[in-house]
N, C-alpha and C. Protein backbone atom coordinates (compact mmCIF):
# COMPACT_ATOMS: atom_id res chain seq x y z
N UNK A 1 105.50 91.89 131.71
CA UNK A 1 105.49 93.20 131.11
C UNK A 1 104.69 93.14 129.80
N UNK A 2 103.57 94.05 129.61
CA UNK A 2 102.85 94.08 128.60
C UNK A 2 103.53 94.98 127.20
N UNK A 3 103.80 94.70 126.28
CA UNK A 3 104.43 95.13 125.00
C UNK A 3 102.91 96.45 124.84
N UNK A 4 103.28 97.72 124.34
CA UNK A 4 102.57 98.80 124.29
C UNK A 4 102.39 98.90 122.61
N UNK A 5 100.83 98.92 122.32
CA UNK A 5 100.54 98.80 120.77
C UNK A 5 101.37 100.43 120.41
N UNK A 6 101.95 100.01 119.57
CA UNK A 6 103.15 101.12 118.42
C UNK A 6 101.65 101.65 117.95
N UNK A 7 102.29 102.86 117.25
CA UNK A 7 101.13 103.47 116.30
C UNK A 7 100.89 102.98 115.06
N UNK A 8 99.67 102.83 115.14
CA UNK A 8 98.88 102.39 113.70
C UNK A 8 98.21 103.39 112.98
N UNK A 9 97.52 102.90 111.85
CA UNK A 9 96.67 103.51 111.18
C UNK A 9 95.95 102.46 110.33
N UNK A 10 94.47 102.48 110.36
CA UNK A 10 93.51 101.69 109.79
C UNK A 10 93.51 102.24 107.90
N UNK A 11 93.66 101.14 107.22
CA UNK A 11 93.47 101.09 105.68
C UNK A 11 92.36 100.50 104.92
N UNK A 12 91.75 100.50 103.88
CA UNK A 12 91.31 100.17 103.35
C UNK A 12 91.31 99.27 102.11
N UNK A 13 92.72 99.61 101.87
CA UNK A 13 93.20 99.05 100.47
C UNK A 13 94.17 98.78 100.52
N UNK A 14 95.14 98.22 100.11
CA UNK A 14 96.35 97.67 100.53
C UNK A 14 97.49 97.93 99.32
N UNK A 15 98.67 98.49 99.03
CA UNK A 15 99.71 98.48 98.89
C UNK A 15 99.92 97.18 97.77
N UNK A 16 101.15 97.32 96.99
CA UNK A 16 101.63 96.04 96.66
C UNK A 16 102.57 95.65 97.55
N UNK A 17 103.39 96.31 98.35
CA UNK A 17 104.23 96.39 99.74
C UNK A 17 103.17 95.32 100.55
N UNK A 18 101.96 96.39 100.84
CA UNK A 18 101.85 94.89 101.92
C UNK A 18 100.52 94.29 101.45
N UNK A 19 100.48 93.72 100.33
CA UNK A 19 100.51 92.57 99.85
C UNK A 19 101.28 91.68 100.02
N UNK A 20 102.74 91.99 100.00
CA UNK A 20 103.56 91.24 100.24
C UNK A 20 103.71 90.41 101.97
N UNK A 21 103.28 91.60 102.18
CA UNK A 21 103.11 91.57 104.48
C UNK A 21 101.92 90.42 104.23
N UNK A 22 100.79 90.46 103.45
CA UNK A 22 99.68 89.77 104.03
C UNK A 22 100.02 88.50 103.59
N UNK A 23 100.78 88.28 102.64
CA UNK A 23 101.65 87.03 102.29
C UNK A 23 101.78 86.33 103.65
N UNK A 24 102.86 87.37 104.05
CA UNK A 24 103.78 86.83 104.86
C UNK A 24 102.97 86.33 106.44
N UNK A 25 102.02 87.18 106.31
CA UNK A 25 101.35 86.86 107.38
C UNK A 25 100.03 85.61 107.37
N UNK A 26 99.95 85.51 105.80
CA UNK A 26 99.04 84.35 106.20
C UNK A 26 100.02 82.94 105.82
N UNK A 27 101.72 82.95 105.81
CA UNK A 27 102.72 81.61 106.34
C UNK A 27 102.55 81.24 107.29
N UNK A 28 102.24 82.19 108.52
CA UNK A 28 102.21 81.81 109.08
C UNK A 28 101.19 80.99 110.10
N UNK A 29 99.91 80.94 109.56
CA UNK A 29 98.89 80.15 109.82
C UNK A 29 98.79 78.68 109.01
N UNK A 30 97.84 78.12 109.89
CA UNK A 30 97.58 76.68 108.77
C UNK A 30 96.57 76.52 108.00
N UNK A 31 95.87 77.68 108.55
CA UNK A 31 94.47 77.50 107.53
C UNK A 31 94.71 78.74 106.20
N UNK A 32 95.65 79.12 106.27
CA UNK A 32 95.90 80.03 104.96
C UNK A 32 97.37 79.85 104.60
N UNK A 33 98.16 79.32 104.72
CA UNK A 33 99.74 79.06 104.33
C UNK A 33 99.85 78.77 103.07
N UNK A 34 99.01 77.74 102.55
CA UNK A 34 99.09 77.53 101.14
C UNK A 34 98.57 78.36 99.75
N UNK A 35 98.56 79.92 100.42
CA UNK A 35 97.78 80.93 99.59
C UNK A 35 98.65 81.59 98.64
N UNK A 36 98.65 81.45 97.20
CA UNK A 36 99.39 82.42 96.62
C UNK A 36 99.30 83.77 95.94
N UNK A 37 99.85 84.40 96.18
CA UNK A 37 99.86 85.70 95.73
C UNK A 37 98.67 86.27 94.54
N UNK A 38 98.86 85.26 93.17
CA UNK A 38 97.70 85.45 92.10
C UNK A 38 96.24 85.70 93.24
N UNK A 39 96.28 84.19 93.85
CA UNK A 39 95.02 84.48 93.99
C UNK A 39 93.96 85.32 95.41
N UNK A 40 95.53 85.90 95.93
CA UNK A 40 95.35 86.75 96.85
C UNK A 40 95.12 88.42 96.18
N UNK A 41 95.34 88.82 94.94
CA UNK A 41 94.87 89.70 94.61
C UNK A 41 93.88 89.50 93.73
N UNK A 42 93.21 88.23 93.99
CA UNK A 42 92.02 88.12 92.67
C UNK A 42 91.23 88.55 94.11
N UNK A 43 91.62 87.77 95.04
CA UNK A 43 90.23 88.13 96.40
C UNK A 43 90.24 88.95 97.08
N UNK A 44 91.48 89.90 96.95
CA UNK A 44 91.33 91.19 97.46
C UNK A 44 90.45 92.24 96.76
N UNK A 45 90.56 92.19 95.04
CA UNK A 45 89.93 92.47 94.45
C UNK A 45 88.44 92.65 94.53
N UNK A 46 88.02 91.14 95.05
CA UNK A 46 86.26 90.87 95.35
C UNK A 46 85.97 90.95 96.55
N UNK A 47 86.54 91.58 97.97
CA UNK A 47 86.22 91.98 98.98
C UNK A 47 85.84 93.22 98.85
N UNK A 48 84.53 93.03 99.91
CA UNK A 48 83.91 93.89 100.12
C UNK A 48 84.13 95.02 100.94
N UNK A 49 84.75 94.66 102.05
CA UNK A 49 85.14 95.68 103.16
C UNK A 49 86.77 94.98 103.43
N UNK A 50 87.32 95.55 103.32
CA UNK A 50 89.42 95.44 103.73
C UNK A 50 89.88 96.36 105.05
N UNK A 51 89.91 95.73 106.12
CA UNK A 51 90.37 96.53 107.30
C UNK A 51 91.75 95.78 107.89
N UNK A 52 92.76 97.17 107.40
CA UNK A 52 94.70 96.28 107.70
C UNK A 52 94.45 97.08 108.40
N UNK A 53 95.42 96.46 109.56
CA UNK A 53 96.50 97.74 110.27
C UNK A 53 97.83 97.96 109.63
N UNK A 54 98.34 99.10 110.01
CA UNK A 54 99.52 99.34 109.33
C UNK A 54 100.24 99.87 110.40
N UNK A 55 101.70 99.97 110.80
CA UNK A 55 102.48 100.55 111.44
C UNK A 55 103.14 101.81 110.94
N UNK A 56 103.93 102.24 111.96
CA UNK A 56 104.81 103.72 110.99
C UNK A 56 105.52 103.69 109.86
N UNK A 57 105.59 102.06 109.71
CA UNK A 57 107.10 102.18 108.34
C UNK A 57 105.35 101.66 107.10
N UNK A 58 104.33 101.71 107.13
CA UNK A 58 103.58 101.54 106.54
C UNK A 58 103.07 99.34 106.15
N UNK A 59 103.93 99.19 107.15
CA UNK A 59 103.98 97.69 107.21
C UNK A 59 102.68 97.15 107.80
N UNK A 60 101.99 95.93 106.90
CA UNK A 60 100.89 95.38 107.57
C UNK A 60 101.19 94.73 108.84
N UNK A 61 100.45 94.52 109.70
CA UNK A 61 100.93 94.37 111.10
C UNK A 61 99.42 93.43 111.47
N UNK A 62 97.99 93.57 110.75
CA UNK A 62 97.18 93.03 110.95
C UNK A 62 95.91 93.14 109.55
N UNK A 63 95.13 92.32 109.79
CA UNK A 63 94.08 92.46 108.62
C UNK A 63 92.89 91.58 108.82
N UNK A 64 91.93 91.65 108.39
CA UNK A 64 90.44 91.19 108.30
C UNK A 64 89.64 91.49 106.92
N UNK A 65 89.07 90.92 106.73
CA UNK A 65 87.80 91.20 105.35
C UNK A 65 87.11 90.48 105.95
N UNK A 66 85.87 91.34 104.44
CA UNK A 66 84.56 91.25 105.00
C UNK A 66 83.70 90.55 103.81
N UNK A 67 82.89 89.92 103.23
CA UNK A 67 81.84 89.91 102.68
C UNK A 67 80.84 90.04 102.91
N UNK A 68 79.71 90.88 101.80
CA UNK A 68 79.03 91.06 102.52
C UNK A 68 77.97 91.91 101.30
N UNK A 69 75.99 91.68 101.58
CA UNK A 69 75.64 92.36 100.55
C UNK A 69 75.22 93.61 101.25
N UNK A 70 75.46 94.04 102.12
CA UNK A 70 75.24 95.28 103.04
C UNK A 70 73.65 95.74 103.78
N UNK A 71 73.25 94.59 103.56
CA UNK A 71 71.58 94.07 104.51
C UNK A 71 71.84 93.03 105.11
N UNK A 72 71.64 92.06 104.82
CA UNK A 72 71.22 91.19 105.72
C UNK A 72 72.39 90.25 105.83
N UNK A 73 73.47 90.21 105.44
CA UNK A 73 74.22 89.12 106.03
C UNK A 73 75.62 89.70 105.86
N UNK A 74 76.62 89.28 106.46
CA UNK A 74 78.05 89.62 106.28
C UNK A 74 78.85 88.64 106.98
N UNK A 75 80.27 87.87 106.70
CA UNK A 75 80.57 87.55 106.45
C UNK A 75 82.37 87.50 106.92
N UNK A 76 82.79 87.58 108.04
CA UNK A 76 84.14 88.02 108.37
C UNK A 76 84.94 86.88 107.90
N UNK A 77 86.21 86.97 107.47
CA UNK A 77 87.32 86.22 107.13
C UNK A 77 88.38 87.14 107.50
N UNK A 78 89.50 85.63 107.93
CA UNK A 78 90.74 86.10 107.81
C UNK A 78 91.22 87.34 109.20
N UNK A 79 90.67 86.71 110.15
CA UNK A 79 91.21 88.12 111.23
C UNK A 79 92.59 87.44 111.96
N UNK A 80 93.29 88.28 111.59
CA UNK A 80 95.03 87.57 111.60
C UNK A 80 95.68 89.02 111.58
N UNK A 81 96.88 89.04 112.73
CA UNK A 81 97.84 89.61 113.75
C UNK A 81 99.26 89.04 113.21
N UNK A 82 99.86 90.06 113.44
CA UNK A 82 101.30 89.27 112.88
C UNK A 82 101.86 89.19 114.38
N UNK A 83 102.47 88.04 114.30
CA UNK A 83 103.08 87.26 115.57
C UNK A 83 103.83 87.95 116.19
N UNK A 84 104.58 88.41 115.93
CA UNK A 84 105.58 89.63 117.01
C UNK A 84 104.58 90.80 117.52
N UNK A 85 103.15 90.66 117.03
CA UNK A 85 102.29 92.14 117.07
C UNK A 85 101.38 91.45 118.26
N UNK A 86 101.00 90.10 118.21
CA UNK A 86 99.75 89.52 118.92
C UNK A 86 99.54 90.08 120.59
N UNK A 87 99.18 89.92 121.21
CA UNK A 87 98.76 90.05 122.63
C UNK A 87 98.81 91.51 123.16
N UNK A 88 98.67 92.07 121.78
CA UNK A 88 98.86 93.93 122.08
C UNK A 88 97.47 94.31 122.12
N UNK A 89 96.75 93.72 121.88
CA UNK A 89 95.20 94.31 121.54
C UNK A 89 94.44 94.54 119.90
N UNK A 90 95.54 94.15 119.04
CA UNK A 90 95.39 94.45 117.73
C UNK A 90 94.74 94.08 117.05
N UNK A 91 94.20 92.63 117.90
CA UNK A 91 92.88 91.70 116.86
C UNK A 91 91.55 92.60 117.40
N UNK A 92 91.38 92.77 118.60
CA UNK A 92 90.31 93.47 119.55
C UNK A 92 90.56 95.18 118.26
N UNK A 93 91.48 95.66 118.09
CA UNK A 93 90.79 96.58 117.20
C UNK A 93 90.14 96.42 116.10
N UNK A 94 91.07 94.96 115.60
CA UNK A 94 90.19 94.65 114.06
C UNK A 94 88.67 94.47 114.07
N UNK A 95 88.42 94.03 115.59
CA UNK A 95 87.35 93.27 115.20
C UNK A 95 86.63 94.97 115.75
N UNK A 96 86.84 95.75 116.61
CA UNK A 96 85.91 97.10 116.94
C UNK A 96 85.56 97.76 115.65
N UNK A 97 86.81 97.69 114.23
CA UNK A 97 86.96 98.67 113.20
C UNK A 97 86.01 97.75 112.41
N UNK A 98 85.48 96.25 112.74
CA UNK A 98 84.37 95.72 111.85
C UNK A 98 83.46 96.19 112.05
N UNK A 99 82.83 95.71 113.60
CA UNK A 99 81.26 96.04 114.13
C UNK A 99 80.79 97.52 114.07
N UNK A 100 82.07 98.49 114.02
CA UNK A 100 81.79 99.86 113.75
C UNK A 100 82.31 100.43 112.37
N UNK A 101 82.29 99.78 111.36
CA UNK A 101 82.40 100.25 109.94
C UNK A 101 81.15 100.81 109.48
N UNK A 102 81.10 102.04 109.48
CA UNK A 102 80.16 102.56 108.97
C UNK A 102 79.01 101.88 107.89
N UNK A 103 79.60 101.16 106.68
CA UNK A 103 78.78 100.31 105.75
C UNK A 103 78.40 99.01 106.09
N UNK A 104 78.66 98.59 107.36
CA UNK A 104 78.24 97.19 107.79
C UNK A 104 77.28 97.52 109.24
N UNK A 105 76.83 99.05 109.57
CA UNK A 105 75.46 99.21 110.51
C UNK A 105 74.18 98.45 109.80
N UNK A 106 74.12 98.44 108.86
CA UNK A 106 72.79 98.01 108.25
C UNK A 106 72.62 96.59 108.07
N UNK A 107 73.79 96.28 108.66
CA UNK A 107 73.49 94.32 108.18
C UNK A 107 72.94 93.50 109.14
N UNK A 108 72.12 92.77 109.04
CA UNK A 108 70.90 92.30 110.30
C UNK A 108 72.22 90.83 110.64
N UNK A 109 72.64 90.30 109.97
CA UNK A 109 73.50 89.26 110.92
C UNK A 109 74.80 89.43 110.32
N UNK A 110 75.64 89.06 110.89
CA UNK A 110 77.30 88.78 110.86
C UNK A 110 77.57 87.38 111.07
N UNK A 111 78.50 86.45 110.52
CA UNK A 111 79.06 85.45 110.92
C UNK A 111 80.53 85.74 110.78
N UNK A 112 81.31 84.22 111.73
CA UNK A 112 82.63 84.34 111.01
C UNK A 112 82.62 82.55 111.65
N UNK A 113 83.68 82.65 111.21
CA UNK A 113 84.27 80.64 111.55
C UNK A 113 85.46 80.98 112.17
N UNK A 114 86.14 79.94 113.13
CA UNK A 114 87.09 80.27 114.10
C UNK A 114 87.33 79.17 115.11
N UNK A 115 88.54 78.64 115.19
CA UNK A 115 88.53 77.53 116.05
C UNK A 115 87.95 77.72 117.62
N UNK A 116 87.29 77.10 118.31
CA UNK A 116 86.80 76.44 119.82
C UNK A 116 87.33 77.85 120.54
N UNK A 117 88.77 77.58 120.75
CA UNK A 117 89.61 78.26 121.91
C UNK A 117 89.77 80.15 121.51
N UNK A 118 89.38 80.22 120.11
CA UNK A 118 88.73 81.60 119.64
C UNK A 118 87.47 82.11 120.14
N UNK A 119 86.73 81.26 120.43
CA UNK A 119 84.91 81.31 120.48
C UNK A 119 84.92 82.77 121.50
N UNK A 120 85.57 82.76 122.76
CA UNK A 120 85.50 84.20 124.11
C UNK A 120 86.26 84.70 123.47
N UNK A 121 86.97 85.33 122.60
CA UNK A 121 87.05 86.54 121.77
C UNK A 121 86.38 87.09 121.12
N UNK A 122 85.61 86.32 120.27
CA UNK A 122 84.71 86.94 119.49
C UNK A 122 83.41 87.09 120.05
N UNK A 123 82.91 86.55 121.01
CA UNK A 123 81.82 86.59 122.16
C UNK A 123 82.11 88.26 122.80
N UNK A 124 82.96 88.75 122.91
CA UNK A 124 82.85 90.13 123.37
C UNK A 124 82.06 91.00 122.23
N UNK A 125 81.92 90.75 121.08
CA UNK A 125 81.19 91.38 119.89
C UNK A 125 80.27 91.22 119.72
N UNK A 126 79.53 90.08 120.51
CA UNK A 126 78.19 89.43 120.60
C UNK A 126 78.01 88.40 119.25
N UNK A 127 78.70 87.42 118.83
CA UNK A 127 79.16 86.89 117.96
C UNK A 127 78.67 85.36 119.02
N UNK A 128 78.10 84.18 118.80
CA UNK A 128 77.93 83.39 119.36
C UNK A 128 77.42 81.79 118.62
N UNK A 129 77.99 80.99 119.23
CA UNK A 129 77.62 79.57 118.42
C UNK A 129 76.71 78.88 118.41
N UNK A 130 75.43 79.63 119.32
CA UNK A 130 73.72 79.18 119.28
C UNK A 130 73.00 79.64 118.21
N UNK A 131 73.35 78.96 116.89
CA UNK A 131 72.69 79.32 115.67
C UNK A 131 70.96 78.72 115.26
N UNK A 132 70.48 78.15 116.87
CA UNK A 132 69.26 77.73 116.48
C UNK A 132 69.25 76.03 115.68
N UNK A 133 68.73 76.08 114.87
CA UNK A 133 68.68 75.32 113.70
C UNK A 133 69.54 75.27 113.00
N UNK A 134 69.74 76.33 112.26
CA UNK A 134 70.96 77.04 111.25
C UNK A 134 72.19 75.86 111.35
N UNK A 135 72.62 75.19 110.51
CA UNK A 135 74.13 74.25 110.49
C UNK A 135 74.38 74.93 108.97
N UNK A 136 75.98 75.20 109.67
CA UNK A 136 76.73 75.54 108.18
C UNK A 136 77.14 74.14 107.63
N UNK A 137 77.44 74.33 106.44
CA UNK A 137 77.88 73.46 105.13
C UNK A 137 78.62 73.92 104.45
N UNK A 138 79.73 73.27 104.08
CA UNK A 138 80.66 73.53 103.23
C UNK A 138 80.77 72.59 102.61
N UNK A 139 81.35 73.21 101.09
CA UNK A 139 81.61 71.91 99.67
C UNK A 139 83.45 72.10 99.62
N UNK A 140 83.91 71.52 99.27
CA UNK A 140 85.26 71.99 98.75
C UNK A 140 85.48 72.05 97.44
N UNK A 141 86.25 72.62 96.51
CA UNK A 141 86.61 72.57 95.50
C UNK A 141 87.04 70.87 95.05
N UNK A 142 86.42 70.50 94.35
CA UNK A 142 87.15 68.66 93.88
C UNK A 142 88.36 68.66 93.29
């Protein structure tokens, strides 16, 4: 039996309420668990594009950001479902409410990062791991 997506509504900006939700929702991952609050509103702050879902009681239920200079490159992070919400279709909206955000038509490429067994999800968006030449690099903080 398939669980039927509850009603939402797409946001832009987020609440100190669910601030608290996006907390809670990035415990439960491993690549964001160790995130705290300070510096989750320093980077909410410097995002460019903020697409939550919200439910009827106004509760985050899902979320994505964007970076991005609004030509030529952009930048997805963070596309995360809260676990009792998953297999409803809710990431598949996040990611429709990206590729069709009005201020991100003009951007000639998109990336995002995402483990292996993610790769045919995001392949429905035309999102793909034949970057040519192109190898990303990352530094970490020392």
């Amino acid at each position: 039996m398939t669980k039927k997506i509850e009603q939402y509504r797409i946001v832009e900006t987020l609440t100190e309420s669910q601030i608290s939700d996006l907390m809670e929702l990035y415990k439960n991952e491993f690549w964001c668990d160790k995130r705290n609050r300070e510096d989750v509103v320093k980077m909410l702050a410097a995002t460019d594009v903020i697409i939550g879902l919200v439910d009827e009681g106004d509760r985050l239920i899902a979320f994505t950001r964007v970076m991005t200079d609004f030509v030529y490159r952009a930048m997805v992070f963070d596309v995360i479902v809260k676990p009792t919400h998953r297999k409803m279709g809710l990431g598949a909206k996040l990611m429709d409410a990206v590729v069709n955000h009005p201020e991100l038509q003009a951007v000639e490429k998109s990336y995002l990062t995402c483990l292996p067994n993610m790769m045919p999800f995001y392949e429905r968006w035309g999102f793909t791991d034949d970057l040519g030449e192109i190898q990303f690099m990352q530094r970490t903080k020392p």
